[in-house]
Every structure is written in C-alpha cells, then in structure tokens.
N, C-alpha and C. Protein backbone atom coordinates (compact mmCIF):
# COMPACT_ATOMS: atom_id res chain seq x y z
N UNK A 1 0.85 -1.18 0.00
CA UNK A 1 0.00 0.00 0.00
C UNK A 1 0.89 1.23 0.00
N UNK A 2 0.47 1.98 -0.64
CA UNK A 2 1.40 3.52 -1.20
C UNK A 2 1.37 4.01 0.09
N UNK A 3 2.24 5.26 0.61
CA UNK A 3 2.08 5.89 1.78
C UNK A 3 0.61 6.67 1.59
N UNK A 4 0.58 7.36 0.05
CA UNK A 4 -0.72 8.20 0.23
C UNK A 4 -1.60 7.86 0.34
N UNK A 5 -2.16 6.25 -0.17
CA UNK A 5 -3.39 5.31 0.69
C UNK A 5 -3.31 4.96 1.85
N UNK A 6 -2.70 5.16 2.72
CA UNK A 6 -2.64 5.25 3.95
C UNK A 6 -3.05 6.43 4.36
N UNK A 7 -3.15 7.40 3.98
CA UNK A 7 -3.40 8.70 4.31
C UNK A 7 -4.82 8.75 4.83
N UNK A 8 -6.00 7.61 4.39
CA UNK A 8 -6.86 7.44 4.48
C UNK A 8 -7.32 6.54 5.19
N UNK A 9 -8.61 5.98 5.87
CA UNK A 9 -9.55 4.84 6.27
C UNK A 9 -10.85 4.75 5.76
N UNK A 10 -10.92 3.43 5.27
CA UNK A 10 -12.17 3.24 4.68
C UNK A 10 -13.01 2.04 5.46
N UNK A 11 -14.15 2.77 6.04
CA UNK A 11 -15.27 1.45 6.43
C UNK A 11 -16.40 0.57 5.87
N UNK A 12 -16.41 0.24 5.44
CA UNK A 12 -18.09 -0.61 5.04
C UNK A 12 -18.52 -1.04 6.06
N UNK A 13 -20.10 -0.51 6.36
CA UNK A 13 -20.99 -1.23 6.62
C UNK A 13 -22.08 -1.84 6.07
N UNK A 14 -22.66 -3.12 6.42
CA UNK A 14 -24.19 -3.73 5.65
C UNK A 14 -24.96 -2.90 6.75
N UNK A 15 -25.85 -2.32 5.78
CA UNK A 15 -27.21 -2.08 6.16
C UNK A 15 -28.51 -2.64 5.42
N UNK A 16 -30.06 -2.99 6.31
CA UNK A 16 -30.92 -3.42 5.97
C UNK A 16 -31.45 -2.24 4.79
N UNK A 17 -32.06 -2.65 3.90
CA UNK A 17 -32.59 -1.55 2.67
C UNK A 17 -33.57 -2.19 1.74
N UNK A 18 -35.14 -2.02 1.95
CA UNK A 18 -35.92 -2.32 0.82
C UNK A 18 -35.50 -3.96 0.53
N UNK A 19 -35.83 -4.26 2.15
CA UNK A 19 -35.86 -5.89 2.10
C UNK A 19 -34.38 -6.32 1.07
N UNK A 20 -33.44 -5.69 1.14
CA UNK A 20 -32.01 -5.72 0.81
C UNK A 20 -31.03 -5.74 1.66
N UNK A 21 -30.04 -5.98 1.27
CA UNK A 21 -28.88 -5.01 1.86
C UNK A 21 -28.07 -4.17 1.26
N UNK A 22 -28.02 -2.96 1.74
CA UNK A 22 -27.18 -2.07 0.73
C UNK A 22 -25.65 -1.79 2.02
N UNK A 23 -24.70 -1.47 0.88
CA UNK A 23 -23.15 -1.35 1.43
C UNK A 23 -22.65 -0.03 1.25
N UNK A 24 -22.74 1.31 2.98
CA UNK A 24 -22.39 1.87 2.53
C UNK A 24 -21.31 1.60 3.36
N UNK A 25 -20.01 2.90 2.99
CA UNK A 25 -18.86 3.59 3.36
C UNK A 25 -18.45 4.91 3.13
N UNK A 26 -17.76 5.10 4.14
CA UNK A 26 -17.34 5.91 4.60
C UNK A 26 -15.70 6.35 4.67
N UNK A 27 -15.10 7.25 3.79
CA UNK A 27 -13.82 7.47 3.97
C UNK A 27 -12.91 8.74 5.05
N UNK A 28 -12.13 8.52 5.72
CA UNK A 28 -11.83 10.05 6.63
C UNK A 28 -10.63 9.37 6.63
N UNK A 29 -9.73 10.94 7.42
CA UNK A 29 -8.06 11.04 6.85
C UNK A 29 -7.97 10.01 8.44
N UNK A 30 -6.80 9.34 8.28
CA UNK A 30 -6.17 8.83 9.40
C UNK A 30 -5.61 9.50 10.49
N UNK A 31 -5.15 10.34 9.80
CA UNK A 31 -4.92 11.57 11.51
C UNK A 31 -5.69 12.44 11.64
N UNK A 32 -7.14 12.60 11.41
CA UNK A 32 -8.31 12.88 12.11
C UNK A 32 -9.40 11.61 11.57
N UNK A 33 -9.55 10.41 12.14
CA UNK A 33 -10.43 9.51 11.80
C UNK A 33 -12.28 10.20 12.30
N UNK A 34 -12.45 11.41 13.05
CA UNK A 34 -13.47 11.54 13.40
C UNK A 34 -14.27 13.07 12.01
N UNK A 35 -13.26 13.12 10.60
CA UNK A 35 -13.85 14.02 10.02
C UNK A 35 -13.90 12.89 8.75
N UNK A 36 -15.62 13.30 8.58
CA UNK A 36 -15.90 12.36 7.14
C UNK A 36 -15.38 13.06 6.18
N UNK A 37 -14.54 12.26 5.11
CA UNK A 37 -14.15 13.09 4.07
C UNK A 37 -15.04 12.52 2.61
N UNK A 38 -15.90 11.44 2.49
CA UNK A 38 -16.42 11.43 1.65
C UNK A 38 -17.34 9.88 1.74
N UNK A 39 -18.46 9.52 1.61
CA UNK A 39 -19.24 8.05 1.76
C UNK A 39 -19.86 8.15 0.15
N UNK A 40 -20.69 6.79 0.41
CA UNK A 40 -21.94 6.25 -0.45
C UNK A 40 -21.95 5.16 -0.52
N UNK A 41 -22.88 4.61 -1.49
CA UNK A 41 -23.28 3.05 -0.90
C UNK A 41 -23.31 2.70 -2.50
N UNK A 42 -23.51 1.35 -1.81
CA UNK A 42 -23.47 -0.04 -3.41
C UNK A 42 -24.67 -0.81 -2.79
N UNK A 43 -24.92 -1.32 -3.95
CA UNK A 43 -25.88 -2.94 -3.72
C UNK A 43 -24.96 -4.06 -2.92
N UNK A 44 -23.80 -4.45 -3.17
CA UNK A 44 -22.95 -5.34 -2.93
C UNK A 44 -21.57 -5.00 -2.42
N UNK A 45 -21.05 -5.42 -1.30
CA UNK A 45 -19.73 -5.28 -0.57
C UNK A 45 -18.84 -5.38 -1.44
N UNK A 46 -18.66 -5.99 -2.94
CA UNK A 46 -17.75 -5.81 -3.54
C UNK A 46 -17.79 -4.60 -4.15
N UNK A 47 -18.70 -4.03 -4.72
CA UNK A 47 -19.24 -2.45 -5.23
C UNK A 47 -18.52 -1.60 -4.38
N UNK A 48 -18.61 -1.61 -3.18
CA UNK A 48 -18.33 -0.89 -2.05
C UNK A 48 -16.88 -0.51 -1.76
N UNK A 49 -16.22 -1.58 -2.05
CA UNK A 49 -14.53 -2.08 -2.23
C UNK A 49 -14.53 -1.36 -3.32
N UNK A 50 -15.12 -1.51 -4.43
CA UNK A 50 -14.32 -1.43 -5.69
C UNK A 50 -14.45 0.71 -5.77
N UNK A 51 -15.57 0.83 -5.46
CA UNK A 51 -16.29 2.73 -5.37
C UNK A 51 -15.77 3.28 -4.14
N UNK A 52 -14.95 2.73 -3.23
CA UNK A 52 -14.40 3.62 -2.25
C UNK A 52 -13.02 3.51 -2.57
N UNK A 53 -12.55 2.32 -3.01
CA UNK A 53 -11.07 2.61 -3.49
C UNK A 53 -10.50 3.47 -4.41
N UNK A 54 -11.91 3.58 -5.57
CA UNK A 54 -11.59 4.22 -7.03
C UNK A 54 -11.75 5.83 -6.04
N UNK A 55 -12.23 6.32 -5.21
CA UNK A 55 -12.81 7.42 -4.52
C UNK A 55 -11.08 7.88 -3.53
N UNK A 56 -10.62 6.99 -2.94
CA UNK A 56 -9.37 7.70 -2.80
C UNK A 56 -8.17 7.18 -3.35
N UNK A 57 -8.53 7.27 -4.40
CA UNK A 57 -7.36 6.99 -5.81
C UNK A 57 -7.88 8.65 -6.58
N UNK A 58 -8.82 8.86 -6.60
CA UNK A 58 -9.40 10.37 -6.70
C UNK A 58 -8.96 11.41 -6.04
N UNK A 59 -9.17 10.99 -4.94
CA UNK A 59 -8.88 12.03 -3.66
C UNK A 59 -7.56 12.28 -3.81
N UNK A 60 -6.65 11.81 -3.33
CA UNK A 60 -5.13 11.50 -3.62
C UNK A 60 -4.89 12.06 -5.16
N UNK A 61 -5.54 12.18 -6.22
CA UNK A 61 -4.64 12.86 -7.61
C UNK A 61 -5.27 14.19 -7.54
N UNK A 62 -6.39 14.92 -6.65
CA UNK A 62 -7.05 15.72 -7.06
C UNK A 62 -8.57 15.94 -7.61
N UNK A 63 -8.82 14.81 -7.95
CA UNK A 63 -10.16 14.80 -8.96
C UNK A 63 -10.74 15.19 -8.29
N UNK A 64 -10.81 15.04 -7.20
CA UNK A 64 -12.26 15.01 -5.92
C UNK A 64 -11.88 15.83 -4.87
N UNK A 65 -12.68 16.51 -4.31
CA UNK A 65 -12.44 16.92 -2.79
C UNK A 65 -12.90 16.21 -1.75
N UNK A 66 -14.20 15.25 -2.07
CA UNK A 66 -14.38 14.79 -0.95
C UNK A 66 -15.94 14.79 -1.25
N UNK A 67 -17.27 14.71 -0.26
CA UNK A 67 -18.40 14.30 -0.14
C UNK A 67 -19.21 13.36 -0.68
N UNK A 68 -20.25 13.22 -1.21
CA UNK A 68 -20.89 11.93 -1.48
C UNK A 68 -20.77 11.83 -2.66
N UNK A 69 -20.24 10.46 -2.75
CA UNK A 69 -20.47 10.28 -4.16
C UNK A 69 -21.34 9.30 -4.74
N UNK A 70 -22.34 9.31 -5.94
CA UNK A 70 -23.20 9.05 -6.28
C UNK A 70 -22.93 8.38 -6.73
N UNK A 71 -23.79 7.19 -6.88
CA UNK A 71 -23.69 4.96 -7.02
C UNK A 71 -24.24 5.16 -8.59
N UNK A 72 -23.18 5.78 -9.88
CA UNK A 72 -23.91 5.98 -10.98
C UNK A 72 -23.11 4.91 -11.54
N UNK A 73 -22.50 4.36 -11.38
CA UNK A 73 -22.02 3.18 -12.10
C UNK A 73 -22.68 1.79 -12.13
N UNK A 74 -24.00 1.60 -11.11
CA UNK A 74 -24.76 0.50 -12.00
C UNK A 74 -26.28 1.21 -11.62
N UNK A 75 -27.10 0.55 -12.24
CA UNK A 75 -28.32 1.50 -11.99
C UNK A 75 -29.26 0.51 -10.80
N UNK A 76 -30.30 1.29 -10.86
CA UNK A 76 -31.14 1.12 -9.38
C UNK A 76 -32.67 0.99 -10.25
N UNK A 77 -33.37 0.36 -9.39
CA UNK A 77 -34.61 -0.20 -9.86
C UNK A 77 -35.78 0.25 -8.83
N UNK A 78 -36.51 1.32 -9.41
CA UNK A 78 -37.47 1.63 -8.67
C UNK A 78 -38.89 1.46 -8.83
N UNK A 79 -39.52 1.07 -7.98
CA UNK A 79 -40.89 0.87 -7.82
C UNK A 79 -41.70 1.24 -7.29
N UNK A 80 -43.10 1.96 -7.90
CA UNK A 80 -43.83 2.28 -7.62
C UNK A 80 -45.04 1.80 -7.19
C-alpha cells in the first residue's frame, strides 16, 4: 500500500434496505479519523470495495475533494 493510501480509512458497513442489503462507506483522513471526508453506498460489498477505493485513488490525484459520491455506475430499480 502507497504511503498516500494510507493517508486514508475506509469502512463498510451492511445495512438493511428495501428488504435488501445495501453497502455503505465511509472514507476520513487517518490523523483525524473523526472528520468524514467522503461516503456512499453499493448494492454489494464488492461495489463498495471497488467505489471507495476508485474514490481515494481520486482524492489522492485531485479529482475530488471529498463528499458523497453518487452509485452511478450501476443502476437502481425503482418501484412504484
């Protein structure tokens, strides 16, 4: 692991959702673990892995500053 991914902590949690489970996380710097620097959620714990890693691989070049980022990489099914 690079020093500048360390710079970071990333959590997943499962939560209950529409008789689901959805996976969010949460990223904040390691020497203040109590300031959120950016979450969102997936359908699946691997989603979750794969959208918080790509998120401070972001963070770390610039792309991003930080806050929520939106689960637009697979779509969602809603019902009315």
């Amino acid at each position: 692991m690079s020093h500048e991914r360390r710079q970071f902590v990333i959590s997943i949690q499962a939560q209950p959702f529409r008789k689901k489970t959805r996976y969010y996380w949460i990223i904040c710097r390691e020497n203040n673990p109590d300031e959120l620097v950016s979450w969102g959620f997936a359908p699946t714990q691997e989603l979750a892995e794969i959208e918080s890693s790509n998120e401070v691989r972001d963070l770390i070049s610039g792309l991003t500053q930080g806050g929520r980022v939106d689960g637009t990489r697979y779509s969602a099914i809603h019902r009315c």
